[in-house]
PDB file of N, CA and C in Angstrom:
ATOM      1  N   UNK A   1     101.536 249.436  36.295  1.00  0.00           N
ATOM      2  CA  UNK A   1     102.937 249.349  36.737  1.00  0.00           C
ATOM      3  C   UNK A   1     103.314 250.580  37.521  1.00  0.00           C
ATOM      4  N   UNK A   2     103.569 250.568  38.709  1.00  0.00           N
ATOM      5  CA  UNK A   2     104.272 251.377  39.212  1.00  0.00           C
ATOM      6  C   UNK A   2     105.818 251.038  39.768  1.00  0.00           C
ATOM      7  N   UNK A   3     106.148 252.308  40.575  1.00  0.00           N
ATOM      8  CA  UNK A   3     107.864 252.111  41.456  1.00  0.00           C
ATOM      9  C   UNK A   3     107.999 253.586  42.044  1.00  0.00           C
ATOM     10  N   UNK A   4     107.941 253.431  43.431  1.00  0.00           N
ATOM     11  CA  UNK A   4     107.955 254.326  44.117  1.00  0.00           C
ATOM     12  C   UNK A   4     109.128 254.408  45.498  1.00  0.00           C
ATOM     13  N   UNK A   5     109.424 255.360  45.519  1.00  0.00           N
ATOM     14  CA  UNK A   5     110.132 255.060  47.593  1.00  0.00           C
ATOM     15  C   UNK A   5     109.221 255.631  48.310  1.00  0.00           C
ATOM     16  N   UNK A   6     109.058 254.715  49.173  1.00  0.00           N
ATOM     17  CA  UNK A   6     107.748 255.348  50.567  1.00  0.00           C
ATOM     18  C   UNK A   6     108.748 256.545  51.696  1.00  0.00           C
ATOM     19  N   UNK A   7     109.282 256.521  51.412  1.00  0.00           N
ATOM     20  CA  UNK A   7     110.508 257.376  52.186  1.00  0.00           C
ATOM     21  C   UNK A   7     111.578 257.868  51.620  1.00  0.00           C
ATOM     22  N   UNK A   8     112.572 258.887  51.982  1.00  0.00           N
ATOM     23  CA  UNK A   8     114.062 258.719  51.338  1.00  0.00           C
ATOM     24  C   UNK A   8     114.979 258.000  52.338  1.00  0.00           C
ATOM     25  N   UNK A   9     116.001 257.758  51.868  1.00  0.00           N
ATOM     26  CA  UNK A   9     116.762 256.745  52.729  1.00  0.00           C
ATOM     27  C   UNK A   9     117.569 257.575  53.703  1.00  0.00           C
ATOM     28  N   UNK A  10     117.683 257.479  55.160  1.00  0.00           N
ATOM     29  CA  UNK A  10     117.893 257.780  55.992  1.00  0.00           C
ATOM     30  C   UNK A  10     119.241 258.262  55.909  1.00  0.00           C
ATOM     31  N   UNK A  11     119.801 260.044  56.153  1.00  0.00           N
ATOM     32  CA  UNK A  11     121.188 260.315  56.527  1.00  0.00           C
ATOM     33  C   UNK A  11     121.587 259.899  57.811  1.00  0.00           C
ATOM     34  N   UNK A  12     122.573 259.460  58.562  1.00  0.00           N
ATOM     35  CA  UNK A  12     123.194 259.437  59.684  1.00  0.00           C
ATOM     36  C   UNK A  12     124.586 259.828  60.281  1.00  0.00           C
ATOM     37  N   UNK A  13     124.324 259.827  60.994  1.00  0.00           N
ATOM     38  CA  UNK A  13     125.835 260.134  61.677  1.00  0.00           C
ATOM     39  C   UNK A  13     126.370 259.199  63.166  1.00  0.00           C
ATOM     40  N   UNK A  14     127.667 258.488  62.811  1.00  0.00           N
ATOM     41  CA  UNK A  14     127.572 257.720  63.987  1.00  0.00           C
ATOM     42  C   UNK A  14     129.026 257.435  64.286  1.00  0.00           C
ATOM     43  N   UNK A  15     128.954 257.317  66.219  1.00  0.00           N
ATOM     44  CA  UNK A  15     130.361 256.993  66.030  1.00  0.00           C
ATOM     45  C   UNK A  15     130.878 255.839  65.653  1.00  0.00           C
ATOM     46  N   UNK A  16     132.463 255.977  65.397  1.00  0.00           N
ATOM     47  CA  UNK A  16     133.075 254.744  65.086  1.00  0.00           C
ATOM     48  C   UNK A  16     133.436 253.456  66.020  1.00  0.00           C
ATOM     49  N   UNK A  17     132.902 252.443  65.293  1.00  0.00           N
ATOM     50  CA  UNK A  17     132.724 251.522  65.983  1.00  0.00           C
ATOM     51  C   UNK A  17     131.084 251.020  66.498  1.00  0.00           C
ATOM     52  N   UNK A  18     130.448 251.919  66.156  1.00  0.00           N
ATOM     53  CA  UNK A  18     129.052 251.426  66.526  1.00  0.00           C
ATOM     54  C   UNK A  18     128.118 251.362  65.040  1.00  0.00           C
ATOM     55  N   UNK A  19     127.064 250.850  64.675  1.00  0.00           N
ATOM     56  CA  UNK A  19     126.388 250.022  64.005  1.00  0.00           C
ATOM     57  C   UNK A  19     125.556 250.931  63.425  1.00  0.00           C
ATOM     58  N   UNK A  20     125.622 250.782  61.964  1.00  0.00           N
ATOM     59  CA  UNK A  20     124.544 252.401  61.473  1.00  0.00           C
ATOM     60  C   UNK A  20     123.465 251.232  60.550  1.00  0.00           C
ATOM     61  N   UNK A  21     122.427 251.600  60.382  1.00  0.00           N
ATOM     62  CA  UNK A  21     121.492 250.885  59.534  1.00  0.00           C
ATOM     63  C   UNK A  21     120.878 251.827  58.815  1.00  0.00           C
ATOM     64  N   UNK A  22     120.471 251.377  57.292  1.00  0.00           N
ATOM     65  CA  UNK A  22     120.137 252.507  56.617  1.00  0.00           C
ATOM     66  C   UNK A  22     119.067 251.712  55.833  1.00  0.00           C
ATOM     67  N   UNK A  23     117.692 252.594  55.567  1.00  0.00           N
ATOM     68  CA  UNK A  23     116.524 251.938  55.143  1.00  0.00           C
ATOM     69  C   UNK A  23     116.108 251.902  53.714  1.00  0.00           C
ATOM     70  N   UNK A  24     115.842 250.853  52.827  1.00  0.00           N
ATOM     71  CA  UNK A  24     115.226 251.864  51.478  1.00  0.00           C
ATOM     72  C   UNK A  24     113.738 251.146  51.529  1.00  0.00           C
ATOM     73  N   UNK A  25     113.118 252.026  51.495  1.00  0.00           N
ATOM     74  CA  UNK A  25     111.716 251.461  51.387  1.00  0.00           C
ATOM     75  C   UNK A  25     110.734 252.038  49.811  1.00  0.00           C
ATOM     76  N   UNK A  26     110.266 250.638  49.563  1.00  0.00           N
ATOM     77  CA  UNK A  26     109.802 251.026  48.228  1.00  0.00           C
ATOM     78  C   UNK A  26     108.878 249.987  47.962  1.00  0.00           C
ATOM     79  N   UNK A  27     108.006 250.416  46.764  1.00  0.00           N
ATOM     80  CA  UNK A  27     106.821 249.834  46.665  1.00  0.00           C
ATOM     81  C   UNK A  27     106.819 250.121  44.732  1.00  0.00           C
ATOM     82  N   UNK A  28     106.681 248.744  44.637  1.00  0.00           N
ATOM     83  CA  UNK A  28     106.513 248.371  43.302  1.00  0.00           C
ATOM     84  C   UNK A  28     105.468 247.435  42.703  1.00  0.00           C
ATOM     85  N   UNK A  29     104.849 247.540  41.645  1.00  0.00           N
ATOM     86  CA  UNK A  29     104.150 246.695  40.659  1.00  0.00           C
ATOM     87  C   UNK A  29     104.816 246.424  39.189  1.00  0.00           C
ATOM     88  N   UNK A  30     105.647 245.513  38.684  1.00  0.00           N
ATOM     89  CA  UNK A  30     106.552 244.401  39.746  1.00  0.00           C
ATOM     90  C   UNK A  30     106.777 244.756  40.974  1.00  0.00           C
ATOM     91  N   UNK A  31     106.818 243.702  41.815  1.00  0.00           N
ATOM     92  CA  UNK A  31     107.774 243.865  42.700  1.00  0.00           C
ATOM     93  C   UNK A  31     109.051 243.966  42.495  1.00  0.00           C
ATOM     94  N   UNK A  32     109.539 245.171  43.121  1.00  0.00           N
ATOM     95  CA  UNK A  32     111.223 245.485  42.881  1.00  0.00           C
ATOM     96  C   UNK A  32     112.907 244.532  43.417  1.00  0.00           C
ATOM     97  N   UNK A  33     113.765 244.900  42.734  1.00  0.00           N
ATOM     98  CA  UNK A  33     114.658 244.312  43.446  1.00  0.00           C
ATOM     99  C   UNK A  33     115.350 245.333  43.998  1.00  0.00           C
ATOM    100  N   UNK A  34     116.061 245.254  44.596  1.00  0.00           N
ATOM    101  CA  UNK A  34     117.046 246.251  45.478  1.00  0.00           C
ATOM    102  C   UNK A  34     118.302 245.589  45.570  1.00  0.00           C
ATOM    103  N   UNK A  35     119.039 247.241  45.202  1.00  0.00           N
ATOM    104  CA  UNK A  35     120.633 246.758  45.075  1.00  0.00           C
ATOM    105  C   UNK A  35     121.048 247.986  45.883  1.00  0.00           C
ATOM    106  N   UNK A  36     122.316 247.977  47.143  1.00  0.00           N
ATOM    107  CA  UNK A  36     122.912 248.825  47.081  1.00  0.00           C
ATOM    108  C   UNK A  36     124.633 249.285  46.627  1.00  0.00           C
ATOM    109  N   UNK A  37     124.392 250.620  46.472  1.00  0.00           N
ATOM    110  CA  UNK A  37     125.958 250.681  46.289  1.00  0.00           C
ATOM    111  C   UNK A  37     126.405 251.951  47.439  1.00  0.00           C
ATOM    112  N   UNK A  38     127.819 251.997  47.714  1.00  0.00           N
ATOM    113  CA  UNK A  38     128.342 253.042  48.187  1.00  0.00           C
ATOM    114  C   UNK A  38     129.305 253.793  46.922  1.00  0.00           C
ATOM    115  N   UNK A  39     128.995 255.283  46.945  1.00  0.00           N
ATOM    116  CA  UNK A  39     129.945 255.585  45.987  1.00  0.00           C
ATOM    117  C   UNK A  39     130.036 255.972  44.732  1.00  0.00           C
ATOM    118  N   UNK A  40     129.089 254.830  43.919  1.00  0.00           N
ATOM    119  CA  UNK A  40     129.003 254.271  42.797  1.00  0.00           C
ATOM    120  C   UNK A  40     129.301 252.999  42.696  1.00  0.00           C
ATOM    121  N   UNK A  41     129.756 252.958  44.018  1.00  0.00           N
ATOM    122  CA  UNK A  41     130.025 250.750  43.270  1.00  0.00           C
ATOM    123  C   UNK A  41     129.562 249.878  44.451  1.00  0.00           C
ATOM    124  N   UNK A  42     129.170 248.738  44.308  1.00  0.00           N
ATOM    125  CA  UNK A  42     128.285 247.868  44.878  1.00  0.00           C
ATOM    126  C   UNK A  42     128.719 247.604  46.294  1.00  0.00           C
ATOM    127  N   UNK A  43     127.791 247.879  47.295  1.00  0.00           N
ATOM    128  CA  UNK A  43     128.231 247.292  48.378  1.00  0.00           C
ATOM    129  C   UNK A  43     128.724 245.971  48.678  1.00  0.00           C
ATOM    130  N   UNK A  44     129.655 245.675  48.887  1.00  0.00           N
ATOM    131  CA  UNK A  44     130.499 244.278  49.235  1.00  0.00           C
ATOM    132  C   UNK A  44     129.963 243.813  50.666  1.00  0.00           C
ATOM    133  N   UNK A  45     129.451 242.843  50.583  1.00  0.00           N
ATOM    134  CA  UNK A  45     128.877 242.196  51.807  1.00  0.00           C
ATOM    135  C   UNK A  45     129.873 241.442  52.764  1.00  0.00           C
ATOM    136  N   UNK A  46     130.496 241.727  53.886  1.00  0.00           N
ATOM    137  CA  UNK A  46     131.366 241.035  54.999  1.00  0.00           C
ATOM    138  C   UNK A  46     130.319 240.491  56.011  1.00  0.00           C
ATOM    139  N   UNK A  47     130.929 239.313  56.058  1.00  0.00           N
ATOM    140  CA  UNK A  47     130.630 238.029  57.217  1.00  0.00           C
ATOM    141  C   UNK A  47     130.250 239.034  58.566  1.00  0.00           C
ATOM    142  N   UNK A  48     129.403 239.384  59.500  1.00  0.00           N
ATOM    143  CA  UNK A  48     129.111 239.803  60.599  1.00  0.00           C
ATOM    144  C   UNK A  48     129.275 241.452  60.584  1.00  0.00           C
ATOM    145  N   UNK A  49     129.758 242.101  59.323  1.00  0.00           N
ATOM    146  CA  UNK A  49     129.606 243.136  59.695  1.00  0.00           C
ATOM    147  C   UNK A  49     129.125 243.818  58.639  1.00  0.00           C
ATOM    148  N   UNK A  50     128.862 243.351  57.636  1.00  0.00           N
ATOM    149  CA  UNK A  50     127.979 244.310  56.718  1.00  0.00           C
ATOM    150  C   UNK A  50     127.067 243.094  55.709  1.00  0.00           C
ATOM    151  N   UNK A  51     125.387 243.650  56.061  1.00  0.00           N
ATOM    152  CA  UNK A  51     124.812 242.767  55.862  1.00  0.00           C
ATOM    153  C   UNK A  51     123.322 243.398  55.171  1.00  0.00           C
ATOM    154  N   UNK A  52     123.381 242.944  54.036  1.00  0.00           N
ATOM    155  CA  UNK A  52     121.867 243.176  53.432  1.00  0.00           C
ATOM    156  C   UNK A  52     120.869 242.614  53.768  1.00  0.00           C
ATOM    157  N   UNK A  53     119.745 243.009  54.292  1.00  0.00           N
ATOM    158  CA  UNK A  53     118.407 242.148  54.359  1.00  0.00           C
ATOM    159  C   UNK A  53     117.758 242.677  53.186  1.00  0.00           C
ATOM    160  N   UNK A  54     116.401 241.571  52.809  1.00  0.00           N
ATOM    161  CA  UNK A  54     115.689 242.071  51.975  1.00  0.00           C
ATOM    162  C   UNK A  54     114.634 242.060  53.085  1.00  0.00           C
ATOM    163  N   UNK A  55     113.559 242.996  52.539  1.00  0.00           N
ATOM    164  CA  UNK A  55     112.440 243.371  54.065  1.00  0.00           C
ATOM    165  C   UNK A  55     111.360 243.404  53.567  1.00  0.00           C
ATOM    166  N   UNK A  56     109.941 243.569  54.278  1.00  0.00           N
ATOM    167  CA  UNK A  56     108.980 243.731  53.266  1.00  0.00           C
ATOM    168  C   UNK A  56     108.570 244.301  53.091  1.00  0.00           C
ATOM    169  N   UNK A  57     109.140 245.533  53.320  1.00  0.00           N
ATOM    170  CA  UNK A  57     109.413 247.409  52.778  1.00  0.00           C
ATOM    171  C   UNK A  57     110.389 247.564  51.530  1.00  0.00           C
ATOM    172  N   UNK A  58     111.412 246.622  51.223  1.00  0.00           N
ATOM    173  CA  UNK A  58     112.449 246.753  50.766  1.00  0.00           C
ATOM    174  C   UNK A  58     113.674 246.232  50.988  1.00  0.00           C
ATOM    175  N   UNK A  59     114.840 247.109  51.681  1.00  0.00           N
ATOM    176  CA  UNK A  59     115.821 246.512  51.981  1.00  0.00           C
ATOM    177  C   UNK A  59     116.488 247.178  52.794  1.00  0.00           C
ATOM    178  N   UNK A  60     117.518 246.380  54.046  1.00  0.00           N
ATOM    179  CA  UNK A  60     117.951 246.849  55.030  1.00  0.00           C
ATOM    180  C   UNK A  60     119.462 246.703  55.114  1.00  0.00           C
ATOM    181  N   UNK A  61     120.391 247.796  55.319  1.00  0.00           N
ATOM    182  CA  UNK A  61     121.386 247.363  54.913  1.00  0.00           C
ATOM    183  C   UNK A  61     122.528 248.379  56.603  1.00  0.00           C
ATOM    184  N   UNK A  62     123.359 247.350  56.967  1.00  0.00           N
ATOM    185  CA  UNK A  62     123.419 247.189  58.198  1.00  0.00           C
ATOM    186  C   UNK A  62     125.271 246.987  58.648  1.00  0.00           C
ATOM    187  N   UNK A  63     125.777 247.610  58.797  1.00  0.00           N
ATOM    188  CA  UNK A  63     127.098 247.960  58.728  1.00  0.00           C
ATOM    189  C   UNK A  63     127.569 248.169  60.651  1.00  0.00           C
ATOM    190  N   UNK A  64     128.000 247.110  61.022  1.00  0.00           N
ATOM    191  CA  UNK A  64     128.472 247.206  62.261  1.00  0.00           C
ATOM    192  C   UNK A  64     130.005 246.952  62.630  1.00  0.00           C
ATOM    193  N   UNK A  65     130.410 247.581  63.676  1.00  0.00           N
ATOM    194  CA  UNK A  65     132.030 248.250  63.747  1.00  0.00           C
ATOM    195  C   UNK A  65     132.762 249.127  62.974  1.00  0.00           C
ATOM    196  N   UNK A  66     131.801 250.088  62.943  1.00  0.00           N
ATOM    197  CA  UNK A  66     132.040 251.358  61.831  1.00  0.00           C
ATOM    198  C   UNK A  66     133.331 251.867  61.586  1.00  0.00           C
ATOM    199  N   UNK A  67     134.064 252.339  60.590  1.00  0.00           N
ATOM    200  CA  UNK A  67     135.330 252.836  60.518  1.00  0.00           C
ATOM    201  C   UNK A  67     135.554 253.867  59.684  1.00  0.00           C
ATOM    202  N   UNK A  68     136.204 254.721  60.077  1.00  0.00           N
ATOM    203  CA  UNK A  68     135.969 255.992  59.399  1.00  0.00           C
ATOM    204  C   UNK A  68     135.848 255.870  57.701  1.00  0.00           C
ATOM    205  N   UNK A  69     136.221 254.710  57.337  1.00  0.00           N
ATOM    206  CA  UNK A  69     136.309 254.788  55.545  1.00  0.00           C
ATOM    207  C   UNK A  69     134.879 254.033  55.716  1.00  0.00           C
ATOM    208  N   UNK A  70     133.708 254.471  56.560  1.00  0.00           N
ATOM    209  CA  UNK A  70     132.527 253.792  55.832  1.00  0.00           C
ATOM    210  C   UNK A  70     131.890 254.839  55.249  1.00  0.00           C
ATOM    211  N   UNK A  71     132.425 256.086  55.515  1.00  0.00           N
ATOM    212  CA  UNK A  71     131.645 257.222  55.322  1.00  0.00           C
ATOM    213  C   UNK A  71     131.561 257.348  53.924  1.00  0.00           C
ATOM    214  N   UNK A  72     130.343 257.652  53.330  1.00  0.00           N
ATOM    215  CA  UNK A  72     130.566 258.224  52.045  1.00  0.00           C
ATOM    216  C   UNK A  72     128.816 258.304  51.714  1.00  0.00           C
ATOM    217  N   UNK A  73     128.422 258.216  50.595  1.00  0.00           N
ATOM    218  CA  UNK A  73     127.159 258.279  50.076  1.00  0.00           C
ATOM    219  C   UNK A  73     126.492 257.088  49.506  1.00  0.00           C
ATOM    220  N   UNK A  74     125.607 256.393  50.459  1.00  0.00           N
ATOM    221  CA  UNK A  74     124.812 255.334  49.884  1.00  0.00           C
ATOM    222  C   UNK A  74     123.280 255.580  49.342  1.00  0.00           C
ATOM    223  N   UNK A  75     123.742 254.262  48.145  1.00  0.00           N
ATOM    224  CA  UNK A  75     122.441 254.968  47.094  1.00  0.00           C
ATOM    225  C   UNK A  75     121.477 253.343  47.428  1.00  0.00           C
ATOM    226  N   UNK A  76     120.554 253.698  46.838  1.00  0.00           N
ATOM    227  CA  UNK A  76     119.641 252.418  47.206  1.00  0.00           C
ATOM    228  C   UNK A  76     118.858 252.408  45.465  1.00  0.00           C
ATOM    229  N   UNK A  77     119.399 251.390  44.975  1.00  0.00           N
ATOM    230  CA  UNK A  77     118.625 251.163  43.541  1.00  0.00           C
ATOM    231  C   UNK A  77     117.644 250.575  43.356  1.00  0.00           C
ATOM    232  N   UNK A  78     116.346 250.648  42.814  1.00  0.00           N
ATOM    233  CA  UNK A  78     115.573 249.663  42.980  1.00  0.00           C
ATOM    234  C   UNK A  78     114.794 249.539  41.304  1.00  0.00           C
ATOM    235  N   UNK A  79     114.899 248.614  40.948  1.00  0.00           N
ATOM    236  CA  UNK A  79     114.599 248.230  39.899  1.00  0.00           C
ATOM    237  C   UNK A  79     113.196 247.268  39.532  1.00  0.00           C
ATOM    238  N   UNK A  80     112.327 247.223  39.085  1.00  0.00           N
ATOM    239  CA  UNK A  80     111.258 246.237  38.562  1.00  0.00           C
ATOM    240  C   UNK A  80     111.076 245.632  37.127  1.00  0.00           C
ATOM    241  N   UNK A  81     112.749 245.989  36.362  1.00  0.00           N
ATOM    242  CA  UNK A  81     112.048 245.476  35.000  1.00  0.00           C
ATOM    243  C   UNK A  81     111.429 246.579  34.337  1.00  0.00           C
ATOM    244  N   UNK A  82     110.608 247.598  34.752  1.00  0.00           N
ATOM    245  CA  UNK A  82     109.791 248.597  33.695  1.00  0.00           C
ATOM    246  C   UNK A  82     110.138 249.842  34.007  1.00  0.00           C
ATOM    247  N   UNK A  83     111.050 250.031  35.131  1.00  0.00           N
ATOM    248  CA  UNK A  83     111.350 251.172  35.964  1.00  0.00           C
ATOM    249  C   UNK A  83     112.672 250.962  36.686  1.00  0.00           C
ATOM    250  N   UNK A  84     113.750 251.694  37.138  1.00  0.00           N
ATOM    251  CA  UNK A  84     115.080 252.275  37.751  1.00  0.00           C
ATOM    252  C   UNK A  84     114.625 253.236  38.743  1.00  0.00           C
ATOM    253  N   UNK A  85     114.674 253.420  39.628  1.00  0.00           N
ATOM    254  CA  UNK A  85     114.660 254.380  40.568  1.00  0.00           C
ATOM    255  C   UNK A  85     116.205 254.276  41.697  1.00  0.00           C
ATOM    256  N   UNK A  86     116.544 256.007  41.578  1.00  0.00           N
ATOM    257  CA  UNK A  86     117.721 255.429  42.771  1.00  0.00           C
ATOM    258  C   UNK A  86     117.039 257.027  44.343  1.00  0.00           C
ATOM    259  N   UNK A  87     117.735 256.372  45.763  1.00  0.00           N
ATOM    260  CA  UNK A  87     117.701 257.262  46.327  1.00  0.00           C
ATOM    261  C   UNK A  87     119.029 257.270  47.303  1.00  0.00           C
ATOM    262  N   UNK A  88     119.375 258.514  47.658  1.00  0.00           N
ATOM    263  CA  UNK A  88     120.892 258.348  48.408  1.00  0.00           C
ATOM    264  C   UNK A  88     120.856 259.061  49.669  1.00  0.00           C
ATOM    265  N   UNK A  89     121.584 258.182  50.377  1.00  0.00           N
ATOM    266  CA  UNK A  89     121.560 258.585  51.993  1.00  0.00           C
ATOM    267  C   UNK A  89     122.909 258.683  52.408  1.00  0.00           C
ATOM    268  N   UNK A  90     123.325 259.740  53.177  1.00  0.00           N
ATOM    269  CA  UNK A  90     124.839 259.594  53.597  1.00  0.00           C
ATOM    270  C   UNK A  90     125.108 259.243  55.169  1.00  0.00           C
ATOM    271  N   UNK A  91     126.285 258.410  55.449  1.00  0.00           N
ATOM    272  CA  UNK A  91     126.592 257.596  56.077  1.00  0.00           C
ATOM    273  C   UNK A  91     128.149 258.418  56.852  1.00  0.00           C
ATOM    274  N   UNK A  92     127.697 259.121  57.998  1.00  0.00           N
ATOM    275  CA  UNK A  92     128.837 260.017  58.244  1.00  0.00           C
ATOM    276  C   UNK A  92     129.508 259.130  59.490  1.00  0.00           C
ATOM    277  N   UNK A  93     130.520 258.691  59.274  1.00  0.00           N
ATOM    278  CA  UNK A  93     131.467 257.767  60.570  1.00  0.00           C
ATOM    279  C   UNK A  93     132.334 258.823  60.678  1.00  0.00           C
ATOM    280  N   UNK A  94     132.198 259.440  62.554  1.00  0.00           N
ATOM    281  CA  UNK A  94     133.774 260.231  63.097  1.00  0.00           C
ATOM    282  C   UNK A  94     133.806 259.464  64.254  1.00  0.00           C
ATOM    283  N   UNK A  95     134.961 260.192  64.818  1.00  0.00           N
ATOM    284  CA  UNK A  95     135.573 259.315  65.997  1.00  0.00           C
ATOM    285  C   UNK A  95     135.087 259.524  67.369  1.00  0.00           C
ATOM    286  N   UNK A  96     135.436 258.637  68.217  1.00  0.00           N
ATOM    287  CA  UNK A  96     134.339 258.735  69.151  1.00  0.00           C
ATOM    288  C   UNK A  96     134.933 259.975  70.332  1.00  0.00           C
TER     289      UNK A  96
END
């Protein structure tokens, strides 16, 4: 059994209004699930502008028409059942 991140999840900085994507890549025996949150609490998924993929790295999580309240600290959880792992990437929206 393992649970690993092949990476840490990407900081950015972007202006507002344009499209930030943030990566978690991880490798598990289970295979893991992936959850994200901003904050501490679960990312809320909106119709065309904020959108989880699952990938076959992990998971891709994709926030377009940025607004200054996207900014904050996203964590990427990934879980297998025998293992918890979290990693956090921050998500800096200023104005253009």
């Amino acid at each position: 059994y393992f649970l690993t991140f092949l990476e840490p999840v990407n900081n950015i900085t972007v202006v507002q209004g344009q499209t930030a994507i943030l990566h978690c890549k991880v490798a598990g025996n289970p295979s893991p699930n992936v959850r994200w949150l901003k904050n501490d609490a679960p990312v809320v998924q909106e119709p065309r502008r904020i959108i989880i993929r699952k990938t076959d790295y992990g998971s891709r999580l994709r926030i377009q028409d940025l607004d200054t309240t996207d900014t904050g600290y996203y964590q990427c959880v990934a879980s297998n059942g025998m293992k918890t792992i979290t990693a956090t990437g921050v998500l800096f929206v200023r104005l253009g």
